[in-house]
C-alpha atoms as a PDB file:
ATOM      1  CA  UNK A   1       8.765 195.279-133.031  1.00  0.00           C
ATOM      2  CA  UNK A   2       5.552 194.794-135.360  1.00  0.00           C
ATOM      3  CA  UNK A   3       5.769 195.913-138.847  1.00  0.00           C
ATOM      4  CA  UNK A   4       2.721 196.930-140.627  1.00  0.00           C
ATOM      5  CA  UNK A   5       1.840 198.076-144.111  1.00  0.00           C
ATOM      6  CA  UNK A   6       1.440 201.386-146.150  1.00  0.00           C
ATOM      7  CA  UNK A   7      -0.311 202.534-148.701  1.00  0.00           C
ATOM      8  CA  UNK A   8       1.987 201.111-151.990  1.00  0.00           C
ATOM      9  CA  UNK A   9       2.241 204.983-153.685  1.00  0.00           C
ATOM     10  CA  UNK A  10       4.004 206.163-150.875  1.00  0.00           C
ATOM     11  CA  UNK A  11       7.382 203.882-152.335  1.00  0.00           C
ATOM     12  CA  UNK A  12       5.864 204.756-156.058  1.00  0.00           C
ATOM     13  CA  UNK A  13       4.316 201.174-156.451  1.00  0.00           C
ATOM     14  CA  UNK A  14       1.070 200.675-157.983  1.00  0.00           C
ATOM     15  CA  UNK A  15      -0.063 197.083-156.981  1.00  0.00           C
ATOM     16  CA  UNK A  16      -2.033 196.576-160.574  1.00  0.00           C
ATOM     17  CA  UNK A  17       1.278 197.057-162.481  1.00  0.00           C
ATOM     18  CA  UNK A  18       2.473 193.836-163.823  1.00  0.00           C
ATOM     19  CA  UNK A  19       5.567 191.973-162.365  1.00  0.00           C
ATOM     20  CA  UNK A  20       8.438 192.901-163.609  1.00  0.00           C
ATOM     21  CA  UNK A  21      10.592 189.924-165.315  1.00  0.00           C
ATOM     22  CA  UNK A  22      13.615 188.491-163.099  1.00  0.00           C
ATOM     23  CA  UNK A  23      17.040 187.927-165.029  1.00  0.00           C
ATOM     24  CA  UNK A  24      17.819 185.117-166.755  1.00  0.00           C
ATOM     25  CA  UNK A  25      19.658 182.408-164.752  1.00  0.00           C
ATOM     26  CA  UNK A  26      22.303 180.575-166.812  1.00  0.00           C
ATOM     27  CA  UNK A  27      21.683 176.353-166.746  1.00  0.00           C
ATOM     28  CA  UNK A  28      25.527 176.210-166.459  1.00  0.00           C
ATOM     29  CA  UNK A  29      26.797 174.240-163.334  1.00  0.00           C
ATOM     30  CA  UNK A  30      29.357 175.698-161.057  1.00  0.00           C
ATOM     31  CA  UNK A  31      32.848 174.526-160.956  1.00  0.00           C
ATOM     32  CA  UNK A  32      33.795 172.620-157.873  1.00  0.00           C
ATOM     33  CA  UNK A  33      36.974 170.912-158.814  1.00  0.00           C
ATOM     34  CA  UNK A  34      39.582 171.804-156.718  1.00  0.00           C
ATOM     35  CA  UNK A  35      43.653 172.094-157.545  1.00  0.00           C
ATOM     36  CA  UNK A  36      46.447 171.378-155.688  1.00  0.00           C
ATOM     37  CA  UNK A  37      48.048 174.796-154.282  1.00  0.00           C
ATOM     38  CA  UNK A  38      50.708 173.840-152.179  1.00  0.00           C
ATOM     39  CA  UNK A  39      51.764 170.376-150.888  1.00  0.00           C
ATOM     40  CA  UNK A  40      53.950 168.701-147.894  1.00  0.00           C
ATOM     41  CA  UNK A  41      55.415 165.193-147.351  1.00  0.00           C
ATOM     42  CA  UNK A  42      57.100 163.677-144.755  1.00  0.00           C
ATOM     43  CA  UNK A  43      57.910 160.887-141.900  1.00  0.00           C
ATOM     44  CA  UNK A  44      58.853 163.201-139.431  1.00  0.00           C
ATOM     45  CA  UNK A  45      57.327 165.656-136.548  1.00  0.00           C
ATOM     46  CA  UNK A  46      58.031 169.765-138.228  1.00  0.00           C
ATOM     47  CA  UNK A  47      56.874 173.186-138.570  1.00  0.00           C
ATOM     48  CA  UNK A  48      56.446 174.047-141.959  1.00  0.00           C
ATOM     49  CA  UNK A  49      57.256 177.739-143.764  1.00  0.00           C
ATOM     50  CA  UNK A  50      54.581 180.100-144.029  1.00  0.00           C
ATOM     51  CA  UNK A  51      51.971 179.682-146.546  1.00  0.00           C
ATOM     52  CA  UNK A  52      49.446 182.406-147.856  1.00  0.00           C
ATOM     53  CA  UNK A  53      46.011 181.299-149.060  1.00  0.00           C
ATOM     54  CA  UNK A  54      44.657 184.081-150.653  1.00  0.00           C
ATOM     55  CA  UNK A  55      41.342 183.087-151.097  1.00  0.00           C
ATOM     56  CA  UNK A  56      38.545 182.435-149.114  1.00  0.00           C
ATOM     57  CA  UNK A  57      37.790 179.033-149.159  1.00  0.00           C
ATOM     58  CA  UNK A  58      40.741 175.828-149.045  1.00  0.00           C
ATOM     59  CA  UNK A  59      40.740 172.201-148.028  1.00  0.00           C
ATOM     60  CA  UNK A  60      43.324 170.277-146.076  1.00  0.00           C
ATOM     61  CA  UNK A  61      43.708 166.995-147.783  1.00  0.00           C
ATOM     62  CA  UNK A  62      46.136 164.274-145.253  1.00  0.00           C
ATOM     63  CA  UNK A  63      46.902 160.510-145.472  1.00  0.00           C
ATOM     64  CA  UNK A  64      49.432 159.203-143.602  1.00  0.00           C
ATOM     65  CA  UNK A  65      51.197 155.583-144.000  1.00  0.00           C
ATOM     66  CA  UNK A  66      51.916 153.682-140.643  1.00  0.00           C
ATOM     67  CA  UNK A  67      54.357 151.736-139.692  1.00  0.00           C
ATOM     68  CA  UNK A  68      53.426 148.585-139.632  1.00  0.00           C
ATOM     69  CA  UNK A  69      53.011 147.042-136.308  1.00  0.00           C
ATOM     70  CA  UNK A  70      53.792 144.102-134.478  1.00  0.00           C
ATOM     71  CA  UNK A  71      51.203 141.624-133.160  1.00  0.00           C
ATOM     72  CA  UNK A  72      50.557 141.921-129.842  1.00  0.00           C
ATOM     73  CA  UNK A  73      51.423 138.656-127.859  1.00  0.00           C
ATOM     74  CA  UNK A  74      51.224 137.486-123.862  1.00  0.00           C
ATOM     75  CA  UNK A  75      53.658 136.109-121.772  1.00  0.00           C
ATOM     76  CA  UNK A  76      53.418 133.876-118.900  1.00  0.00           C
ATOM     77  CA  UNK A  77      55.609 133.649-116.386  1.00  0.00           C
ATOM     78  CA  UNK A  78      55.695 130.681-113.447  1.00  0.00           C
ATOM     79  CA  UNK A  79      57.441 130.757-110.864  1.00  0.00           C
ATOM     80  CA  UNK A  80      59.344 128.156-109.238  1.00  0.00           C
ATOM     81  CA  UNK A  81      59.900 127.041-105.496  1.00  0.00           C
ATOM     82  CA  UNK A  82      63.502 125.578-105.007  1.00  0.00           C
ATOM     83  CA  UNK A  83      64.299 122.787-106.559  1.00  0.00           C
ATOM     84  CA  UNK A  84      62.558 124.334-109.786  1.00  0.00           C
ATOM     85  CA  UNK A  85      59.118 122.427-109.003  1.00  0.00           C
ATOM     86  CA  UNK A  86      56.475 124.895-109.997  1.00  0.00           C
ATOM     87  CA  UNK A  87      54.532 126.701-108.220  1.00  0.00           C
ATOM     88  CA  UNK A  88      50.564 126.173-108.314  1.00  0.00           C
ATOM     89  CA  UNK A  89      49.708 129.590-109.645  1.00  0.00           C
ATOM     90  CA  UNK A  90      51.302 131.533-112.643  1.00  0.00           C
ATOM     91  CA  UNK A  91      51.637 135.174-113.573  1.00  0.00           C
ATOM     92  CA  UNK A  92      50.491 136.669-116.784  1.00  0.00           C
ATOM     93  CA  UNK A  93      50.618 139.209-118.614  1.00  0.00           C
ATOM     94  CA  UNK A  94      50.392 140.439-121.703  1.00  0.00           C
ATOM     95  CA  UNK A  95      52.649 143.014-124.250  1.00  0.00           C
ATOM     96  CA  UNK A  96      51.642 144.741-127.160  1.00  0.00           C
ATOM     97  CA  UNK A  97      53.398 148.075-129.225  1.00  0.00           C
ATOM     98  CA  UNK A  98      52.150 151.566-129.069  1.00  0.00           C
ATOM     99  CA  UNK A  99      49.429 153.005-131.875  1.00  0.00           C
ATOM    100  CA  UNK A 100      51.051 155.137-134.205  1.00  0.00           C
ATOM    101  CA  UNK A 101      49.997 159.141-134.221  1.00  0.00           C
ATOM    102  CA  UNK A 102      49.288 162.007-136.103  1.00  0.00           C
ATOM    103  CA  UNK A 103      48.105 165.876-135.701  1.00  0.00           C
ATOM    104  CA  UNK A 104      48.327 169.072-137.914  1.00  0.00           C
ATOM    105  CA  UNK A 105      47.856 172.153-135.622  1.00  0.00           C
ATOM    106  CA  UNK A 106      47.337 174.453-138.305  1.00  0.00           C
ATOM    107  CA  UNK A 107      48.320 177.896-136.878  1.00  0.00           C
ATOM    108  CA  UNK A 108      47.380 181.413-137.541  1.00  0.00           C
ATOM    109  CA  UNK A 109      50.938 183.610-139.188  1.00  0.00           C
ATOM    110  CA  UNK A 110      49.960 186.608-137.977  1.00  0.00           C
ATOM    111  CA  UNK A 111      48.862 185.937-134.817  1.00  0.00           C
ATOM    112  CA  UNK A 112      51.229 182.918-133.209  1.00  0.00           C
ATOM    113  CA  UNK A 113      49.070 182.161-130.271  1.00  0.00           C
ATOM    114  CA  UNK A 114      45.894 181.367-132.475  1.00  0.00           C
ATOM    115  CA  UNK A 115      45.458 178.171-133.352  1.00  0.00           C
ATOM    116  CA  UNK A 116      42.790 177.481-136.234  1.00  0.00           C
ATOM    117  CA  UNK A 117      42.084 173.920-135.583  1.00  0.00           C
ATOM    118  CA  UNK A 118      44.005 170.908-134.116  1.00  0.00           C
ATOM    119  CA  UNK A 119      43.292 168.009-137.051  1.00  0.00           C
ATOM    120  CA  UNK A 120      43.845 164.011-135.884  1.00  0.00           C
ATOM    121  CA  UNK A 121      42.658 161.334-137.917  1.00  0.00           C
ATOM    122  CA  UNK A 122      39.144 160.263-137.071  1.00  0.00           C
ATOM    123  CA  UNK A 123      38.627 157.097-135.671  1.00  0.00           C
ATOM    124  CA  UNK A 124      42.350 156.810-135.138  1.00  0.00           C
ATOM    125  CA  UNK A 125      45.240 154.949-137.257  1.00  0.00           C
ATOM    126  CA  UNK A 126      44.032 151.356-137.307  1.00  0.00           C
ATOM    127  CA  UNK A 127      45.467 149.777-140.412  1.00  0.00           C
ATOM    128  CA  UNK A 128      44.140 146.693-139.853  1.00  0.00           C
ATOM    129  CA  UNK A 129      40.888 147.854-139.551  1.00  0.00           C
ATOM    130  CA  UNK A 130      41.231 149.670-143.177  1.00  0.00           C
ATOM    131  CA  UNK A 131      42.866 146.454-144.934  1.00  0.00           C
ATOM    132  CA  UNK A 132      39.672 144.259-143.813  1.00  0.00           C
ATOM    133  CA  UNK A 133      41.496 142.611-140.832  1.00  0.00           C
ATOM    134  CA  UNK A 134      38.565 141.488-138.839  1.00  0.00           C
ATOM    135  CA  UNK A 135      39.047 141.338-135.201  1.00  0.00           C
ATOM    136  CA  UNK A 136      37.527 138.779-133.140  1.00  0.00           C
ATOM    137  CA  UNK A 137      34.128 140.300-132.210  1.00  0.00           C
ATOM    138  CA  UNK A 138      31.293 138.721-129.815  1.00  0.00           C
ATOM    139  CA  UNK A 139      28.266 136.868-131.584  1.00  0.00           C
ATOM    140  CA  UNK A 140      25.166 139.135-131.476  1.00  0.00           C
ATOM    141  CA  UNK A 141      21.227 138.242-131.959  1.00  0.00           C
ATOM    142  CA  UNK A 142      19.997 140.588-134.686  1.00  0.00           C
ATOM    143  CA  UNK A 143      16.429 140.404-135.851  1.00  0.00           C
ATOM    144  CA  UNK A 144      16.981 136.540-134.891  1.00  0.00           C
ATOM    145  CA  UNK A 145      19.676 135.634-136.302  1.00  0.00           C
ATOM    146  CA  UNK A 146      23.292 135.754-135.511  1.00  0.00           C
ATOM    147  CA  UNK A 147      25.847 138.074-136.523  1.00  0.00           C
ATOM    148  CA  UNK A 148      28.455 136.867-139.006  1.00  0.00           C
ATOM    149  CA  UNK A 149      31.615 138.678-140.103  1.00  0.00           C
ATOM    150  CA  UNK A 150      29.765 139.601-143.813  1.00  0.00           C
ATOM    151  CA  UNK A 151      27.382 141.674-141.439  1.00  0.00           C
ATOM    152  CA  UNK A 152      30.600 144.126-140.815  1.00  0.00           C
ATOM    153  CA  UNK A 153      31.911 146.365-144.127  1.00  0.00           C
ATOM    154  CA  UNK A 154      35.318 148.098-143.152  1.00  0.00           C
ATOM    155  CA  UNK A 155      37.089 150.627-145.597  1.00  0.00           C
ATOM    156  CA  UNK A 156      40.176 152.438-145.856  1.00  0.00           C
ATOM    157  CA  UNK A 157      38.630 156.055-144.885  1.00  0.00           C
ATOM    158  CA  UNK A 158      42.034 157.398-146.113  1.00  0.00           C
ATOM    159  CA  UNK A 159      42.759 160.637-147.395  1.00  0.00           C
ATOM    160  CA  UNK A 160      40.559 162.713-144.904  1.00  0.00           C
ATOM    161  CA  UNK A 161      39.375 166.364-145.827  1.00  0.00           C
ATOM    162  CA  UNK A 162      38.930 168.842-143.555  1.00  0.00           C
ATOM    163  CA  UNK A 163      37.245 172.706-145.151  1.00  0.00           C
ATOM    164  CA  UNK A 164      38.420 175.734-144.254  1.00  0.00           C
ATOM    165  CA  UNK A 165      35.929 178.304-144.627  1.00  0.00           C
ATOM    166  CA  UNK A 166      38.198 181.086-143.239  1.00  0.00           C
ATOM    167  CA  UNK A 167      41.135 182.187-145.901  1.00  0.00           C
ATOM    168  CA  UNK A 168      42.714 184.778-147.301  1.00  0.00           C
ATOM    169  CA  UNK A 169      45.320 184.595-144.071  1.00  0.00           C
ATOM    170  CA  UNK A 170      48.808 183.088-143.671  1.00  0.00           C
ATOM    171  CA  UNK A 171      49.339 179.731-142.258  1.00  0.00           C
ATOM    172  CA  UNK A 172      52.206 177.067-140.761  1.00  0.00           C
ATOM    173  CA  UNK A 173      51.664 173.884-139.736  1.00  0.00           C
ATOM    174  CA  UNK A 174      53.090 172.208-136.813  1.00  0.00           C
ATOM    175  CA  UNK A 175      52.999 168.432-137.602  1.00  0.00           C
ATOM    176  CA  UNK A 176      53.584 166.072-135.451  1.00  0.00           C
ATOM    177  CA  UNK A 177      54.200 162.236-136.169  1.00  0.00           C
ATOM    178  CA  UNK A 178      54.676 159.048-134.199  1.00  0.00           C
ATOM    179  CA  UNK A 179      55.144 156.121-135.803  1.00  0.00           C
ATOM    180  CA  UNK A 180      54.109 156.901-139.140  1.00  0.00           C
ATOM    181  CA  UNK A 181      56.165 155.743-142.369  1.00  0.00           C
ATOM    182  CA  UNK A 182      55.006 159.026-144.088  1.00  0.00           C
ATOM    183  CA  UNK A 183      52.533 161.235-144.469  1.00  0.00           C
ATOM    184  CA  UNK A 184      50.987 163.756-147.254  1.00  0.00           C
ATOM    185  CA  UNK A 185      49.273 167.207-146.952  1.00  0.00           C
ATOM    186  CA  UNK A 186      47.799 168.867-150.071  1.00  0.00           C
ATOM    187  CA  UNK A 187      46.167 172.256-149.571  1.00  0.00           C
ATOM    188  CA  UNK A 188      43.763 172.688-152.438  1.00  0.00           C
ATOM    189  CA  UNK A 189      41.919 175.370-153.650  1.00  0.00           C
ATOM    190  CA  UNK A 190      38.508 175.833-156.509  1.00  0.00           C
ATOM    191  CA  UNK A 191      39.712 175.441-159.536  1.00  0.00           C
ATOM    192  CA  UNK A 192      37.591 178.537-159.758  1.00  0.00           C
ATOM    193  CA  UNK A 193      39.428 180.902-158.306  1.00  0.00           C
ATOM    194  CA  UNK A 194      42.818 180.253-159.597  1.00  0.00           C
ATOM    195  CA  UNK A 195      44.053 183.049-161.924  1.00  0.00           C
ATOM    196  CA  UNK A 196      41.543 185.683-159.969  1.00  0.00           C
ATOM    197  CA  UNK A 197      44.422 186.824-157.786  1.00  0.00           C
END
């Protein structure tokens, strides 16, 4: 479809009349603190009660503490022929202890069978990663020169945020933990809104 133009004094405009002034917009920066509205700790896999957000924007604020893990180690095992003379080639193997785990399915109140979004840490649970443990890593040729461990920043990325655009709804939680110590969920909400309910 191609739009075209008028004459002005059909809508009552005369194009020589001077612009009108716009309102005044206020200098005064918007409010984006946000407040704690509801909160859950724990160790354990749970549903949680019902909670109603009524307003249209909320954040899902997590940690979670693991456990902390054993190193992984290796084994070897040779076997022996008879008399107890070993034999020329061994068997190994190696042993190590499962990663810890964490998700938040945060589900929909009114409608059971909707789920509003699955939430896992990114990147995983790797607490050695987030205390600075540097793993052994393979020497690499950048720009000339070889890698060193400075070259390599980590950080604790804990607590993760995750928006929720969509409010004004009732919500439960399904949580489910493996090998975590504990863990901590704060819903907050704009300072903003609170008292506009």
């Amino acid at each position: 479809m191609s739009v075209g133009f008028v004459n002005a004094s059909v809508y009552g405009v005369t194009l020589t009349d001077e612009i009108p002034s716009g309102t005044r917009i206020d200098n005064i920066p918007l409010n984006t603190s946000m407040t704690s509205f509801a909160k859950i700790t724990g160790q354990y896999s749970g549903t949680t009660q019902v909670i109603n957000i009524p307003f249209p924007y909320w954040e899902l604020v997590y940690t979670v503490d693991p456990v902390e893990m054993t190193k992984p180690g290796s084994v070897t095992v040779t076997p022996t022929r008879g008399s107890g003379v070993a034999a020329g080639a061994g068997i190994q193997g190696s042993y190590s202890s499962a990663l810890p785990e964490f998700t938040i399915q945060v589900m929909d109140a009114n409608d059971p069978n909707r789920v509003v979004r699955t939430i896992t840490p990114p990147g995983g649970i790797d607490v050695n990663l987030w205390k600075g443990v540097k793993a052994t890593i393979n020497p690499e040729f950048k720009s000339g020169r070889k890698t060193t461990d400075t070259d390599t920043i980590y950080t604790d990325p804990r607590p993760w945020t995750e928006k929720f655009f969509e409010g004004q709804r009732s919500y439960y939680f399904i949580i489910n933990s493996l090998r975590i110590k504990s863990y901590s969920i704060d819903i907050r909400v704009p300072t903003r809104y609170i008292g506009t309910v």
